[in-house]
C-alpha atoms as a PDB file:
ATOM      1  CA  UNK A   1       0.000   0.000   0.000  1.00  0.00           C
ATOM      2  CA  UNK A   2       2.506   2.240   1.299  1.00  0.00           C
ATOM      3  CA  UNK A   3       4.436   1.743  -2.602  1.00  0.00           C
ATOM      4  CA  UNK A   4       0.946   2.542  -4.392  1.00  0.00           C
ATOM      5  CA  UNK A   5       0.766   5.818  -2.241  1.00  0.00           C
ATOM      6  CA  UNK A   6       3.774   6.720  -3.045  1.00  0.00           C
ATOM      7  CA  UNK A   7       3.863   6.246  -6.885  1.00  0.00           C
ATOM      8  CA  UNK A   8       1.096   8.149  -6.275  1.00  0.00           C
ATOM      9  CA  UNK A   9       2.482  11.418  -4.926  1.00  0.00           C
ATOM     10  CA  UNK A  10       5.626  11.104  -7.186  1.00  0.00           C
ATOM     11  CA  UNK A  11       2.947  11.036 -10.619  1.00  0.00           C
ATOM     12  CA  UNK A  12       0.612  14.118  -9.098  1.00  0.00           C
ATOM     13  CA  UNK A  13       4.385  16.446  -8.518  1.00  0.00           C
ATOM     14  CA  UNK A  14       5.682  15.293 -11.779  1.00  0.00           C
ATOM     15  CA  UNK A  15       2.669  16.315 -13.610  1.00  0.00           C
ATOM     16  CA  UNK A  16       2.356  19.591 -11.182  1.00  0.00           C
ATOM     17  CA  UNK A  17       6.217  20.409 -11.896  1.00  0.00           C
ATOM     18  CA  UNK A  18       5.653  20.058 -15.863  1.00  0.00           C
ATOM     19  CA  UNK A  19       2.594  22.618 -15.400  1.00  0.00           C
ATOM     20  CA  UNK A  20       4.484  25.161 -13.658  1.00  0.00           C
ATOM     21  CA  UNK A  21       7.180  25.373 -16.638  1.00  0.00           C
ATOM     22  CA  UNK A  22       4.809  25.506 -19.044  1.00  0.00           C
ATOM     23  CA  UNK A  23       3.368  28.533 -17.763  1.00  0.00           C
ATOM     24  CA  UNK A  24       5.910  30.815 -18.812  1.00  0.00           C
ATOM     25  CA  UNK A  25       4.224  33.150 -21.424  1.00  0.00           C
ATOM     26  CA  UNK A  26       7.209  33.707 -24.098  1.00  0.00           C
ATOM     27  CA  UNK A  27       6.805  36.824 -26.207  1.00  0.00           C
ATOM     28  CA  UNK A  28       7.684  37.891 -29.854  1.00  0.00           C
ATOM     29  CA  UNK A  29      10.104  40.501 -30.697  1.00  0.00           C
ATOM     30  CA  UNK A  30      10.711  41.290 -34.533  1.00  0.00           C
ATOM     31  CA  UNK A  31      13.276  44.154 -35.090  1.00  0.00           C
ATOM     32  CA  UNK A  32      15.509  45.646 -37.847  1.00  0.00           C
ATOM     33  CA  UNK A  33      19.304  44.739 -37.201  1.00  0.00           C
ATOM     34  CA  UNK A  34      21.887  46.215 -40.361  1.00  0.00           C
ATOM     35  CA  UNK A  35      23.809  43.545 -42.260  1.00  0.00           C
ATOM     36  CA  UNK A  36      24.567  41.750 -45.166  1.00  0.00           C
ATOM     37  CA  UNK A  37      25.464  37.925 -45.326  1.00  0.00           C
ATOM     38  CA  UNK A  38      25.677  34.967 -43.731  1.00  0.00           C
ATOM     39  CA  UNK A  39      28.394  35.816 -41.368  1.00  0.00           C
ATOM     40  CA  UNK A  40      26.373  38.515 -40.378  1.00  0.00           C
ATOM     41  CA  UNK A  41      23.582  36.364 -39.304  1.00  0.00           C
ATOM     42  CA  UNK A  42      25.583  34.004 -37.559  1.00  0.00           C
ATOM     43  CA  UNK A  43      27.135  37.028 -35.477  1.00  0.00           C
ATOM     44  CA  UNK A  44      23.768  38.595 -34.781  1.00  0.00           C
ATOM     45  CA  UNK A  45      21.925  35.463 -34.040  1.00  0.00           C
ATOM     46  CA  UNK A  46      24.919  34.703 -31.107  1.00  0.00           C
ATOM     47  CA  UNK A  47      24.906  37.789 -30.008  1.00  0.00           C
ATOM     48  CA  UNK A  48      20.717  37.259 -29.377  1.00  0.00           C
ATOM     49  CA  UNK A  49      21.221  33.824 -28.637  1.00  0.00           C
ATOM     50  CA  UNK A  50      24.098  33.921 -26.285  1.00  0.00           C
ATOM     51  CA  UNK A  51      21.320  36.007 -23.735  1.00  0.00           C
ATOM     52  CA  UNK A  52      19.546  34.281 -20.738  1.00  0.00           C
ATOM     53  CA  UNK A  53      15.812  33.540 -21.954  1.00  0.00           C
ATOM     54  CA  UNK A  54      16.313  33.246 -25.137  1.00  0.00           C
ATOM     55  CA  UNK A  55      13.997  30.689 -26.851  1.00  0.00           C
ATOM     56  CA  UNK A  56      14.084  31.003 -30.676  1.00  0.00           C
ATOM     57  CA  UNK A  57      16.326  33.781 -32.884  1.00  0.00           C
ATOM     58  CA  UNK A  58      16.085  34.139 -36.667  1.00  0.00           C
ATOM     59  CA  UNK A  59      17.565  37.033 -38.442  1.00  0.00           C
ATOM     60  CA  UNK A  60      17.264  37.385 -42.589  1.00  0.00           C
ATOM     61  CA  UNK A  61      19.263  39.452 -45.043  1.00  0.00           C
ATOM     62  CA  UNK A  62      16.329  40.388 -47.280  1.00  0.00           C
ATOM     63  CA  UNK A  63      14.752  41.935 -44.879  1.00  0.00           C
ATOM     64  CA  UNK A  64      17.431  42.918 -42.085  1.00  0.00           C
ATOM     65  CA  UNK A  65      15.094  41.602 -39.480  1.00  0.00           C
ATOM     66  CA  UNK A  66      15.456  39.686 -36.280  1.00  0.00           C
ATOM     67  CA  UNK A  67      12.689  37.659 -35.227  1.00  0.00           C
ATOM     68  CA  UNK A  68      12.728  36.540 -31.819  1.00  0.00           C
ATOM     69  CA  UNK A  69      10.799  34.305 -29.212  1.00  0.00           C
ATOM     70  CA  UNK A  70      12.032  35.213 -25.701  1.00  0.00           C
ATOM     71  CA  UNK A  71      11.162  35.225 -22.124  1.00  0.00           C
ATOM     72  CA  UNK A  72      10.360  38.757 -20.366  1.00  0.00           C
ATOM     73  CA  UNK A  73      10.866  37.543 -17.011  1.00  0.00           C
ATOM     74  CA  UNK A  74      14.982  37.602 -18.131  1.00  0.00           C
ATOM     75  CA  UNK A  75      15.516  39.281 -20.982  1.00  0.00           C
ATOM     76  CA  UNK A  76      14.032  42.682 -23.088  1.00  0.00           C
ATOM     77  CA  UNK A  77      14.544  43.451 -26.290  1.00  0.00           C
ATOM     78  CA  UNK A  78      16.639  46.640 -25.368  1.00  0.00           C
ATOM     79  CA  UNK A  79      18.944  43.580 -24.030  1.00  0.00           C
ATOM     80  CA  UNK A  80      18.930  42.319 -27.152  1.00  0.00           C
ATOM     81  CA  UNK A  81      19.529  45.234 -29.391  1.00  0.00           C
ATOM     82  CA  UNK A  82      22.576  46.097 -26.378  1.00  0.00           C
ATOM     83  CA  UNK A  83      24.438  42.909 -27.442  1.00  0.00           C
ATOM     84  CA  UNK A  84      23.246  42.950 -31.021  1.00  0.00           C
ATOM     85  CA  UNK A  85      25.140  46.293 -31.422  1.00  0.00           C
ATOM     86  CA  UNK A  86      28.433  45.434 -29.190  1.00  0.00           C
ATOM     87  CA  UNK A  87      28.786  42.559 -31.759  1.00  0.00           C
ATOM     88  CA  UNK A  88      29.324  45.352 -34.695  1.00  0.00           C
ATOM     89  CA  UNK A  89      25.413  45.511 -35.706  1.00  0.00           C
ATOM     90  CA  UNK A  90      23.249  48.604 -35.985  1.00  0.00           C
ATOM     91  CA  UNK A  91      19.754  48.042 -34.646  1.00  0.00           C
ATOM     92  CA  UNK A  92      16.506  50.109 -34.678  1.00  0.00           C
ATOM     93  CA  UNK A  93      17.489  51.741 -31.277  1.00  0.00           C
ATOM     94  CA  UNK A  94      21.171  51.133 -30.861  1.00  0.00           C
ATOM     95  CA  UNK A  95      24.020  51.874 -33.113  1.00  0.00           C
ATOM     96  CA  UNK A  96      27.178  49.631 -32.741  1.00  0.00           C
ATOM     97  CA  UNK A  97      30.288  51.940 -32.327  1.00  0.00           C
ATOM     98  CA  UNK A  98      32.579  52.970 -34.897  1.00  0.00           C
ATOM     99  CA  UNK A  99      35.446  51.068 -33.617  1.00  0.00           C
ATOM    100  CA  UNK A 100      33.831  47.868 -33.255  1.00  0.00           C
ATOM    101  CA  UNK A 101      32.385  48.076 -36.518  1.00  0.00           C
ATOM    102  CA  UNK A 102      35.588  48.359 -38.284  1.00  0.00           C
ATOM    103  CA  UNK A 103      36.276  44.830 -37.213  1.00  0.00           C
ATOM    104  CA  UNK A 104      33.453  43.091 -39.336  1.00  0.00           C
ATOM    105  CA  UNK A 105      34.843  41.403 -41.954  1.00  0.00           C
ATOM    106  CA  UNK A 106      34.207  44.028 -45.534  1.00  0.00           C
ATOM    107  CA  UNK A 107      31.304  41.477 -46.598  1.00  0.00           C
ATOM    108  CA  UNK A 108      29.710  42.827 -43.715  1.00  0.00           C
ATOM    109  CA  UNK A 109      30.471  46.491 -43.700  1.00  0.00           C
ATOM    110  CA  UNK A 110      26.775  47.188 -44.505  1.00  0.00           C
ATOM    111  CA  UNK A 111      27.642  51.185 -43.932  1.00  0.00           C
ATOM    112  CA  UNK A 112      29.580  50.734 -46.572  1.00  0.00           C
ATOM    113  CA  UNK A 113      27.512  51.031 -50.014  1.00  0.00           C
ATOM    114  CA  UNK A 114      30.506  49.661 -51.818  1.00  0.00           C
ATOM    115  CA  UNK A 115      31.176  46.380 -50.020  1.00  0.00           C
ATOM    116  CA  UNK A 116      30.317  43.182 -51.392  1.00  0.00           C
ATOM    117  CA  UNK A 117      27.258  41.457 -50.189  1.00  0.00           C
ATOM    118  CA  UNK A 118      26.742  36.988 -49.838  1.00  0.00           C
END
């Protein structure tokens, strides 16, 4: 009997534990982030991904967007754009400084009307 109980109360907190994660409410961020090729989204993807509460990052060329599934509770997409832009990356809100932007690679010099784009 005493086993039975026990399976029991181990089922009812499993199932309660799995409940409580799943109650985190993730949010959507989509936002413009300069750049050019596929280094580029590698960099900018880390830079997003590398972030506590981080749950999905896609950035595209064609449309110099970052889409991004995150949660609130540990992350905001000011934190995002912060590390997006210390990577080398202009953003919608933040602009990455000259000097670290002279360290992309010239397929990524997006300032740069000239350079050539992947």
């Amino acid at each position: 009997m005493k086993i039975i109980l026990l399976m029991f109360v181990a089922v009812v907190m499993f199932f309660a534990s799995c409940q409580k994660t799943a109650t985190v409410s993730l949010q959507k961020a989509t936002f413009k982030v300069r750049g050019n090729c596929e280094m580029c989204r590698e960099r900018i993807e880390n830079a997003i991904g590398d972030l506590k509460g981080i749950e999905t990052v896609q950035w595209t060329a064609q449309t110099e967007e970052a889409v991004v599934e995150f949660n609130p509770a540990k992350v905001t997409q000011a934190d995002m754009e912060k590390a997006v832009a210390k990577s080398g990356h202009d953003t919608q809100n933040e602009k990455a400084t000259d000097e670290v932007y002279k360290t992309l690679p010239d397929c990524c010099l997006y300032r740069d009307q000239k350079s050539n784009h992947h």
